[in-house]
Protein backbone atom coordinates (compact mmCIF):
# COMPACT_ATOMS: atom_id res chain seq x y z
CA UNK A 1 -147.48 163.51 -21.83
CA UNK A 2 -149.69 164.59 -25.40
CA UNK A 3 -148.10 165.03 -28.30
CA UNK A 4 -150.24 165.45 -31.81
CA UNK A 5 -150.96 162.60 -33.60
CA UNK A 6 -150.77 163.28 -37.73
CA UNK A 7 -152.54 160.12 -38.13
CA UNK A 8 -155.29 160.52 -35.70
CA UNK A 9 -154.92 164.94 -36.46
CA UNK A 10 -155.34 165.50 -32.45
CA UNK A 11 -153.41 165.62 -29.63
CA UNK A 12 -153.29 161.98 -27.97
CA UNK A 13 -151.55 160.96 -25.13
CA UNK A 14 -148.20 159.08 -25.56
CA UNK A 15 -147.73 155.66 -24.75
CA UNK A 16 -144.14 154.28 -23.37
CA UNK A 17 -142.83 158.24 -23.59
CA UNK A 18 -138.76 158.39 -22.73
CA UNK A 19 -136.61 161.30 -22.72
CA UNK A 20 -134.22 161.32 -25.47
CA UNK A 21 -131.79 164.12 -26.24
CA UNK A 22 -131.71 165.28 -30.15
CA UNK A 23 -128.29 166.15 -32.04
CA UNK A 24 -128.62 169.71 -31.65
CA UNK A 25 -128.63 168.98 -27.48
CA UNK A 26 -132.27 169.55 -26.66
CA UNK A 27 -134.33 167.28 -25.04
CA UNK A 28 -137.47 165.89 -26.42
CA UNK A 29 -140.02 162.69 -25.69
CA UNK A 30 -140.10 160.17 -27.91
CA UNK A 31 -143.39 157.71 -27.57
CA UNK A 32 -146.59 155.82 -29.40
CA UNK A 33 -149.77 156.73 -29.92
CA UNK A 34 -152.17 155.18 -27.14
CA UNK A 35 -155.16 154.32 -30.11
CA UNK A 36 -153.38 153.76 -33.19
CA UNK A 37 -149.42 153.17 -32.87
CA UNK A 38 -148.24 155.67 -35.16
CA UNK A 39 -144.76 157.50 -33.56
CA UNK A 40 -144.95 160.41 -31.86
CA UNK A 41 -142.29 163.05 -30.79
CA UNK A 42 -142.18 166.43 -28.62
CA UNK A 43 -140.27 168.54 -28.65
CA UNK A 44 -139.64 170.03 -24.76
CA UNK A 45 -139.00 173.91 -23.68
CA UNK A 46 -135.62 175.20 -23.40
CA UNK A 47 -135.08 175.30 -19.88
């Protein structure tokens, strides 16, 4: 899975992504940045 990196400004891919479920109900993967460890999140599509 990529996600953008703000650190890195490009899309990198995540590094141990899991599924988590936000407040509002949708889902969304929550992982690392493979080169420099900095938090990344997606967001996933409705369905």
């Amino acid at each position: 899975m990529e996600a953008y990196c703000v650190k890195c400004k490009e899309k990198k891919e995540m590094k141990d992504a899991q599924e988590v479920e936000m407040k509002n109900g949708r889902k969304a993967m929550k992982g690392v940045c493979s080169d420099c460890g900095t938090g990344l999140y997606r967001i996933l599509g409705k369905s």
